[in-house]
PDB file of N, CA and C in Angstrom:
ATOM      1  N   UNK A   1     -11.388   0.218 -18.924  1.00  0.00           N
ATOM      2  CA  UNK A   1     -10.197  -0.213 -19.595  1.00  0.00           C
ATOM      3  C   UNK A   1      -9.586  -1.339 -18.766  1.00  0.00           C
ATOM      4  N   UNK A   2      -9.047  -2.524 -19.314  1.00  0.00           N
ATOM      5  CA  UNK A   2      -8.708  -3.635 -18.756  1.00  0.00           C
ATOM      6  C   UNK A   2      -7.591  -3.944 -19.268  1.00  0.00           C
ATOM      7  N   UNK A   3      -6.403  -4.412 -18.428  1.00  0.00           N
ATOM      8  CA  UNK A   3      -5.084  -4.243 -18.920  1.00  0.00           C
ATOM      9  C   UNK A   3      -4.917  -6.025 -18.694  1.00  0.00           C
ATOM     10  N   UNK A   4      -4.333  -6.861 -19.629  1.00  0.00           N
ATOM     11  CA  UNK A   4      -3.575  -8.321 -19.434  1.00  0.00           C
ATOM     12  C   UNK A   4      -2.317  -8.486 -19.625  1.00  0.00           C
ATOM     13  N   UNK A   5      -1.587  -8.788 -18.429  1.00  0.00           N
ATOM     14  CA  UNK A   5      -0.269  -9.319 -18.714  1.00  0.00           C
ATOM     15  C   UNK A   5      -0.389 -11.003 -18.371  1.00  0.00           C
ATOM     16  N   UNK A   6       0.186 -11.464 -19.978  1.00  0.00           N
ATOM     17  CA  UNK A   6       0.403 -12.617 -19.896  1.00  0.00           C
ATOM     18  C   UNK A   6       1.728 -13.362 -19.786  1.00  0.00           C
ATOM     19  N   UNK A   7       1.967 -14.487 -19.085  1.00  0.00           N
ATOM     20  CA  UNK A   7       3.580 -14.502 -19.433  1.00  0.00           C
ATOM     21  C   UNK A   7       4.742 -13.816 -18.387  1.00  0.00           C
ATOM     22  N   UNK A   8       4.134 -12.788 -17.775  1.00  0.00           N
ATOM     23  CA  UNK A   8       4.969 -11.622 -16.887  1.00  0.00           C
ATOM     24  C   UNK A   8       4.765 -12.383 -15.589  1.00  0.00           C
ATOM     25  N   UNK A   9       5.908 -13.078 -14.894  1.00  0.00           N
ATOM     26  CA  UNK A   9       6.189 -13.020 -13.386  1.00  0.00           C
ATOM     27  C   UNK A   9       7.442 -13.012 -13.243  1.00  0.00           C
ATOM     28  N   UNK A  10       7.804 -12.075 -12.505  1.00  0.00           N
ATOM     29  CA  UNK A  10       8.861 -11.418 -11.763  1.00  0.00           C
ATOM     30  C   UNK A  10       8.882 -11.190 -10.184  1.00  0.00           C
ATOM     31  N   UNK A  11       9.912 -11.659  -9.699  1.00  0.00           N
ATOM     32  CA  UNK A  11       9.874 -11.340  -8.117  1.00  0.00           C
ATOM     33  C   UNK A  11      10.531 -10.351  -7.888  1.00  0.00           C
ATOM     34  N   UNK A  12      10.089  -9.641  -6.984  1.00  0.00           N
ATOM     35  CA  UNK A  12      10.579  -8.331  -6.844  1.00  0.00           C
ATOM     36  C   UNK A  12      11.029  -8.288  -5.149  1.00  0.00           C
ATOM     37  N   UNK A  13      12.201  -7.962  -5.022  1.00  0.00           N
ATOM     38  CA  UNK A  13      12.525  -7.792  -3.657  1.00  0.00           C
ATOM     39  C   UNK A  13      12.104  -5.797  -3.153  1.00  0.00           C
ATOM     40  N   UNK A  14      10.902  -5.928  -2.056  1.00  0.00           N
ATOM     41  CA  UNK A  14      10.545  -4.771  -1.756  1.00  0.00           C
ATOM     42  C   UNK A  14      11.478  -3.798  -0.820  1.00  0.00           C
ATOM     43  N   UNK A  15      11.926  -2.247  -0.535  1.00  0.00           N
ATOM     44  CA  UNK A  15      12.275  -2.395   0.520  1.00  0.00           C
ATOM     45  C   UNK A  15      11.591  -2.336   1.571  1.00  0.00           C
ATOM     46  N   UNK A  16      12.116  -2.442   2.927  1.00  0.00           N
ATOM     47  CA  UNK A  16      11.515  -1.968   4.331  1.00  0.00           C
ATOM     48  C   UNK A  16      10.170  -0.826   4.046  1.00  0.00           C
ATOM     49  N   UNK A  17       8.863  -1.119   4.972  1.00  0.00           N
ATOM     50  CA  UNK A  17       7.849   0.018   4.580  1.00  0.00           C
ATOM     51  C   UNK A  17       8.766   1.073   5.464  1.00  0.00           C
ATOM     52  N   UNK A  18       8.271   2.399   4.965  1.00  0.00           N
ATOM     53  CA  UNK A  18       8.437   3.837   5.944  1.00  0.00           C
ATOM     54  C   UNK A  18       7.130   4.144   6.349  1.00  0.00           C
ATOM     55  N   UNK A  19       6.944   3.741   7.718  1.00  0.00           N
ATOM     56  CA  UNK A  19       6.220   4.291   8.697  1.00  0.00           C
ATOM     57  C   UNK A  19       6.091   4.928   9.678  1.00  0.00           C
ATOM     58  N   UNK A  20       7.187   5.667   9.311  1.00  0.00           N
ATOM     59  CA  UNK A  20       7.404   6.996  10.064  1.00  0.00           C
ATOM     60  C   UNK A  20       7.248   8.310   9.418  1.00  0.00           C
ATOM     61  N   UNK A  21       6.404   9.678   9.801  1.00  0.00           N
ATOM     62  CA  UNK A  21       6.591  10.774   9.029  1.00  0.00           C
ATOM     63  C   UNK A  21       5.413  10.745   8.368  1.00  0.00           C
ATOM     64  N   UNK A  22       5.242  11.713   7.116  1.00  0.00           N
ATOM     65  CA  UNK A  22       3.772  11.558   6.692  1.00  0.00           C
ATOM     66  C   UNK A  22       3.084  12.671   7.165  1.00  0.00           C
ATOM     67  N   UNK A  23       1.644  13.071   7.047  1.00  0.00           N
ATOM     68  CA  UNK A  23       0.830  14.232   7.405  1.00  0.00           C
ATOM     69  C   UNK A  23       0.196  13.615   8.607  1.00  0.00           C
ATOM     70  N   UNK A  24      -0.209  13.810   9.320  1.00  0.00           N
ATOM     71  CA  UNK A  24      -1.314  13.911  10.408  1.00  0.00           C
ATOM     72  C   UNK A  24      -2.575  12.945  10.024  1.00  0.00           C
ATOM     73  N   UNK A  25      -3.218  11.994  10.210  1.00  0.00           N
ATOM     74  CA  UNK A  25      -4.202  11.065   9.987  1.00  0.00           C
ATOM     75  C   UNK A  25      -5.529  11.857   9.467  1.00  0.00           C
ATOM     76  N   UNK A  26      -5.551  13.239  10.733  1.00  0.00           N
ATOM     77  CA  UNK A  26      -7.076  14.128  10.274  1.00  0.00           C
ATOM     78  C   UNK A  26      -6.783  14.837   9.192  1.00  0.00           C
ATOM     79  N   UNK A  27      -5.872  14.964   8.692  1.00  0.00           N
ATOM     80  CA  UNK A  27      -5.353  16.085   7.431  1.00  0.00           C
ATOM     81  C   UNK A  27      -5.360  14.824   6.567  1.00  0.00           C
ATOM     82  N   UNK A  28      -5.065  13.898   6.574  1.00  0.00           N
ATOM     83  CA  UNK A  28      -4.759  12.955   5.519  1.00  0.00           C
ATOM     84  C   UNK A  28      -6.626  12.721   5.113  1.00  0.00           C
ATOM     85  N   UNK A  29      -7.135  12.454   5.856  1.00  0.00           N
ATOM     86  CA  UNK A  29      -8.881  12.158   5.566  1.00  0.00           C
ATOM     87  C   UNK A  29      -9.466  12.982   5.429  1.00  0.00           C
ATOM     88  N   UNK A  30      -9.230  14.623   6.211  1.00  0.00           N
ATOM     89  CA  UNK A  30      -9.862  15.782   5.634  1.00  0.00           C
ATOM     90  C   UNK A  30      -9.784  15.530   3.955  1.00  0.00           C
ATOM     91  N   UNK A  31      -7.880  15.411   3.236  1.00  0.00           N
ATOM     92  CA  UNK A  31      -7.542  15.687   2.174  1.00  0.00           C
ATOM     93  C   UNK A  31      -8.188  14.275   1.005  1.00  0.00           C
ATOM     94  N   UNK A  32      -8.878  13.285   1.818  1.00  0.00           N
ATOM     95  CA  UNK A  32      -8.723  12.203   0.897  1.00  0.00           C
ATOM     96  C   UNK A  32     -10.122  12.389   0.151  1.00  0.00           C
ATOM     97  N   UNK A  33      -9.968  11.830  -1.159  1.00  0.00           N
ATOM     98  CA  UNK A  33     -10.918  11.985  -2.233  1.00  0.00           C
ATOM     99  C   UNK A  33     -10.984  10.965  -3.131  1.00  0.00           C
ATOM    100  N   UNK A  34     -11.605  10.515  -4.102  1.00  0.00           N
ATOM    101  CA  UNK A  34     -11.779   9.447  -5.474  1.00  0.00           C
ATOM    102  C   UNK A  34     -11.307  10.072  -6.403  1.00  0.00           C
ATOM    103  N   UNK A  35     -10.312   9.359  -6.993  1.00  0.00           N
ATOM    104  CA  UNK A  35     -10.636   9.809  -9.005  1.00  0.00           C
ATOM    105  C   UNK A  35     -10.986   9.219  -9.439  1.00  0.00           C
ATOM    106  N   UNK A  36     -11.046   9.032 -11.058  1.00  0.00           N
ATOM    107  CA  UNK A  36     -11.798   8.290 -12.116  1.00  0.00           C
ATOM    108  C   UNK A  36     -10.818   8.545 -12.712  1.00  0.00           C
ATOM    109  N   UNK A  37     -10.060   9.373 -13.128  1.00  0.00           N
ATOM    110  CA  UNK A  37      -8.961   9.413 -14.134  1.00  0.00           C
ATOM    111  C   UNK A  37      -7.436   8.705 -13.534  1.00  0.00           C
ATOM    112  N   UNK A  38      -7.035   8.376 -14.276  1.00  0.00           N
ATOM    113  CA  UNK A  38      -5.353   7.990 -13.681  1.00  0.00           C
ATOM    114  C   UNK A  38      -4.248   7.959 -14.666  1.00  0.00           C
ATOM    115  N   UNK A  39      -3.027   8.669 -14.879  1.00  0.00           N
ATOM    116  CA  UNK A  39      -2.333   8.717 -15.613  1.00  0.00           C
ATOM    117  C   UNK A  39      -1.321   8.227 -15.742  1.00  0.00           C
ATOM    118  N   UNK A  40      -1.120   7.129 -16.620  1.00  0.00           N
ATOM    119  CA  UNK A  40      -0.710   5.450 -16.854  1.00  0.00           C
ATOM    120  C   UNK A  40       0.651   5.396 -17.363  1.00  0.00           C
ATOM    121  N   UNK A  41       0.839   7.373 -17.388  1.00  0.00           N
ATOM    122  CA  UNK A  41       2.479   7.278 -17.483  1.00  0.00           C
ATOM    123  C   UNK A  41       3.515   7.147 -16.113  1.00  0.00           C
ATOM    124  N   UNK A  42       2.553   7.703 -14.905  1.00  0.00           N
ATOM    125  CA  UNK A  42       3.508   7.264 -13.907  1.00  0.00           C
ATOM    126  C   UNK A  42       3.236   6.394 -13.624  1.00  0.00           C
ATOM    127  N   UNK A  43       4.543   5.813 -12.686  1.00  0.00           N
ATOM    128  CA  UNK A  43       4.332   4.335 -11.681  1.00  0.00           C
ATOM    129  C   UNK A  43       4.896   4.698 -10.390  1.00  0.00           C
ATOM    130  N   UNK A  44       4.613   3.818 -10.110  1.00  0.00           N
ATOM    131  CA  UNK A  44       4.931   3.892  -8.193  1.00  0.00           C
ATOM    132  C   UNK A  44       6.661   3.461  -8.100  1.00  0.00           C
ATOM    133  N   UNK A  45       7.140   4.016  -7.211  1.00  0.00           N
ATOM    134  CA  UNK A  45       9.044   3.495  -7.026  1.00  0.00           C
ATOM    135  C   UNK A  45       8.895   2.114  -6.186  1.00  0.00           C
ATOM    136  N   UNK A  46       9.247   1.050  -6.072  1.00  0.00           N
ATOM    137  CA  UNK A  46       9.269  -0.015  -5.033  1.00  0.00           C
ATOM    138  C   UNK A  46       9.095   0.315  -3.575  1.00  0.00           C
ATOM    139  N   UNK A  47       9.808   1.606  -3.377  1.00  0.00           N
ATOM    140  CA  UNK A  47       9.439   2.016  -1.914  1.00  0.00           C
ATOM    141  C   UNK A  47       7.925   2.452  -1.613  1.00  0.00           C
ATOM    142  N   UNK A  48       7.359   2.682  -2.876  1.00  0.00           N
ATOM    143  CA  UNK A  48       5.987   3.590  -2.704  1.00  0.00           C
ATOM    144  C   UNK A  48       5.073   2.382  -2.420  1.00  0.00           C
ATOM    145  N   UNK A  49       5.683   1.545  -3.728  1.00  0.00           N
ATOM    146  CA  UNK A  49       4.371   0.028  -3.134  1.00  0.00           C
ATOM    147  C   UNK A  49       4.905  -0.626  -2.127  1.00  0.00           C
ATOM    148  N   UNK A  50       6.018  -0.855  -1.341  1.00  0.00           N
ATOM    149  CA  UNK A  50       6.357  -1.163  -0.416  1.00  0.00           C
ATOM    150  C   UNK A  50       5.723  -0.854   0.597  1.00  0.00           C
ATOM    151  N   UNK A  51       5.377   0.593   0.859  1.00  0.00           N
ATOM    152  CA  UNK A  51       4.246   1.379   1.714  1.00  0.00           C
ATOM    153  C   UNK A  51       2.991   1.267   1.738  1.00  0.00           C
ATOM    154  N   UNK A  52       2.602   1.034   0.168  1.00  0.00           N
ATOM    155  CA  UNK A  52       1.564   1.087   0.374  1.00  0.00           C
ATOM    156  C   UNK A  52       0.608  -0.516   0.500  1.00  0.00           C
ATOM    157  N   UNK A  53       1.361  -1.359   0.229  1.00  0.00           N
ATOM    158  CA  UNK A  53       1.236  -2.757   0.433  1.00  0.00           C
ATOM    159  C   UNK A  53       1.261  -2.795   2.042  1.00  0.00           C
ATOM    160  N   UNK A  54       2.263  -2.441   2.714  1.00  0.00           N
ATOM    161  CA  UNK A  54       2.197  -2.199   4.284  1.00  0.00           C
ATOM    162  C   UNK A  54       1.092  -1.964   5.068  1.00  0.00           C
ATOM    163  N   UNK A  55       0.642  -0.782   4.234  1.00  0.00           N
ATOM    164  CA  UNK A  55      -0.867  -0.141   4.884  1.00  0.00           C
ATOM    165  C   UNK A  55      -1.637  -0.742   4.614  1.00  0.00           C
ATOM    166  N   UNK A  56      -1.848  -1.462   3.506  1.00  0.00           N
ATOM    167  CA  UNK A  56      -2.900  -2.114   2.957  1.00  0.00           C
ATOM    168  C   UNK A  56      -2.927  -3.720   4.245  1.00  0.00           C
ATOM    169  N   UNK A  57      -1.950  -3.878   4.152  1.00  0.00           N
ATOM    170  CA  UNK A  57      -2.103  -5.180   5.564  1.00  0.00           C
ATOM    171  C   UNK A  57      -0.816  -5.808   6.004  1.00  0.00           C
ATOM    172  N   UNK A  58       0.072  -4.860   6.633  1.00  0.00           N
ATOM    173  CA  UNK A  58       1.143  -5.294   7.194  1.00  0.00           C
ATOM    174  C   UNK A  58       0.629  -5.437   8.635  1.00  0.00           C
ATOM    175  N   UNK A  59       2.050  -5.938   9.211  1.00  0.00           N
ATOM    176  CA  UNK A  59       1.685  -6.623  10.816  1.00  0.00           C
ATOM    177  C   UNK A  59       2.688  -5.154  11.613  1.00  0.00           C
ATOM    178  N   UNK A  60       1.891  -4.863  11.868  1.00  0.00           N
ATOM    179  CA  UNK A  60       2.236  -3.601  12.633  1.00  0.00           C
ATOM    180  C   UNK A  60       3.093  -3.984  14.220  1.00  0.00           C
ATOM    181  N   UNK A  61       2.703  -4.953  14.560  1.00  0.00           N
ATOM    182  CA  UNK A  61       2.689  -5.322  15.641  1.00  0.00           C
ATOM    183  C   UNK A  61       3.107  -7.007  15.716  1.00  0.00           C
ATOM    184  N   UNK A  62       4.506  -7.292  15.383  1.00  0.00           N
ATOM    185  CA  UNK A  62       5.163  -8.349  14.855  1.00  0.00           C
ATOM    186  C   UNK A  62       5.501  -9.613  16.381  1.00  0.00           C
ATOM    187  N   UNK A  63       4.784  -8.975  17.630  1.00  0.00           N
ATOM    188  CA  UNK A  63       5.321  -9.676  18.396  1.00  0.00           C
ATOM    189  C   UNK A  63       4.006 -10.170  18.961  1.00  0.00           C
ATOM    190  N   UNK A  64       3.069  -9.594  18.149  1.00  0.00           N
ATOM    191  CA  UNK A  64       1.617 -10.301  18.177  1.00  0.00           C
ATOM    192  C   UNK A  64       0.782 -10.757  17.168  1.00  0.00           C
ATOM    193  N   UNK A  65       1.875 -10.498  16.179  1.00  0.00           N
ATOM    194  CA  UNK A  65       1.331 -10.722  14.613  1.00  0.00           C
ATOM    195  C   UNK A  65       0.262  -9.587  13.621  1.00  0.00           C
ATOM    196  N   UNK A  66      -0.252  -8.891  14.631  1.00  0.00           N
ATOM    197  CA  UNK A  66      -1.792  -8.129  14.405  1.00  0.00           C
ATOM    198  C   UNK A  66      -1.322  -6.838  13.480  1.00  0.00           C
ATOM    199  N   UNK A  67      -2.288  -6.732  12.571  1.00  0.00           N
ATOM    200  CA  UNK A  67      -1.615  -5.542  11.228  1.00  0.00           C
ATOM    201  C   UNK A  67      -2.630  -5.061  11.089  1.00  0.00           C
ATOM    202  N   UNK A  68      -1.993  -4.073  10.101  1.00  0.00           N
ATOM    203  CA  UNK A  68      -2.377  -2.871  10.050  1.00  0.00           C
ATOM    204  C   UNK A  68      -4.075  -1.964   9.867  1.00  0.00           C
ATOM    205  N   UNK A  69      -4.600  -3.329   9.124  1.00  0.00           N
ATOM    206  CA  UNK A  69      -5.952  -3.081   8.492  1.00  0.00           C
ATOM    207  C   UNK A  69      -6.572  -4.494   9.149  1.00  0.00           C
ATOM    208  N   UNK A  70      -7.789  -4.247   9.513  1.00  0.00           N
ATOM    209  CA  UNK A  70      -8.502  -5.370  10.550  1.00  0.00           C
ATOM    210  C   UNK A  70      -9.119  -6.372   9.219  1.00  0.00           C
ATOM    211  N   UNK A  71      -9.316  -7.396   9.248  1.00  0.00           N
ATOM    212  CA  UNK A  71      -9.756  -8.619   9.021  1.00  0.00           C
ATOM    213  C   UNK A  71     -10.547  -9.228   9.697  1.00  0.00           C
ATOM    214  N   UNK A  72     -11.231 -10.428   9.308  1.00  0.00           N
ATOM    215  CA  UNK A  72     -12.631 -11.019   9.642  1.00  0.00           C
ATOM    216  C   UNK A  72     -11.746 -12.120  10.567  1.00  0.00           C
ATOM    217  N   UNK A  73     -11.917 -11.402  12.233  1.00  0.00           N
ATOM    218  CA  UNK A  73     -11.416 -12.481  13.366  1.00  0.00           C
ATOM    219  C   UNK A  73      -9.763 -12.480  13.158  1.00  0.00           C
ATOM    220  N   UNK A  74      -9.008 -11.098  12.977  1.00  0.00           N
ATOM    221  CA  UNK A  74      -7.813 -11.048  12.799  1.00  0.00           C
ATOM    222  C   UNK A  74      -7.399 -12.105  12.146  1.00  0.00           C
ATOM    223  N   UNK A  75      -8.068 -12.714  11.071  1.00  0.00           N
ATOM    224  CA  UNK A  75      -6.809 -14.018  10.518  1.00  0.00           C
ATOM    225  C   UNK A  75      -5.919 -13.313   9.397  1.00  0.00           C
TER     226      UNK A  75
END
């Protein structure tokens, strides 16, 4: 299933990620799994993609620039 939005840009001011708190890293990967299904009535709150945009490649480390998820030669 392939979804198009045409026409739709909106800027969205995110808040601050929360990177504090959370389960334990080995409990989080014990617990992690795939779906195939996804149910297209919920959505994420701004704070949730805020987070999860973070993890996906924030700069963890702002006084060296270097984030969260490694890249080809840190760029």
């Amino acid at each position: 299933m392939a979804f198009l939005f045409v026409g739709i840009s909106q800027n969205i001011t995110l808040p601050k990620a929360n990177v504090k708190g959370g389960m334990p890293i080995m409990e989080a990967l014990s617990k992690r799994q795939s779906l195939r299904n996804f149910d297209e009535s919920k959505n994420l709150s701004n704070q949730q993609l805020s987070d999860l945009l973070w993890a996906a490649n924030g700069i963890n480390r702002p006084e060296s620039g270097r984030k969260t998820a490694p890249s080809a030669v840190n760029w």
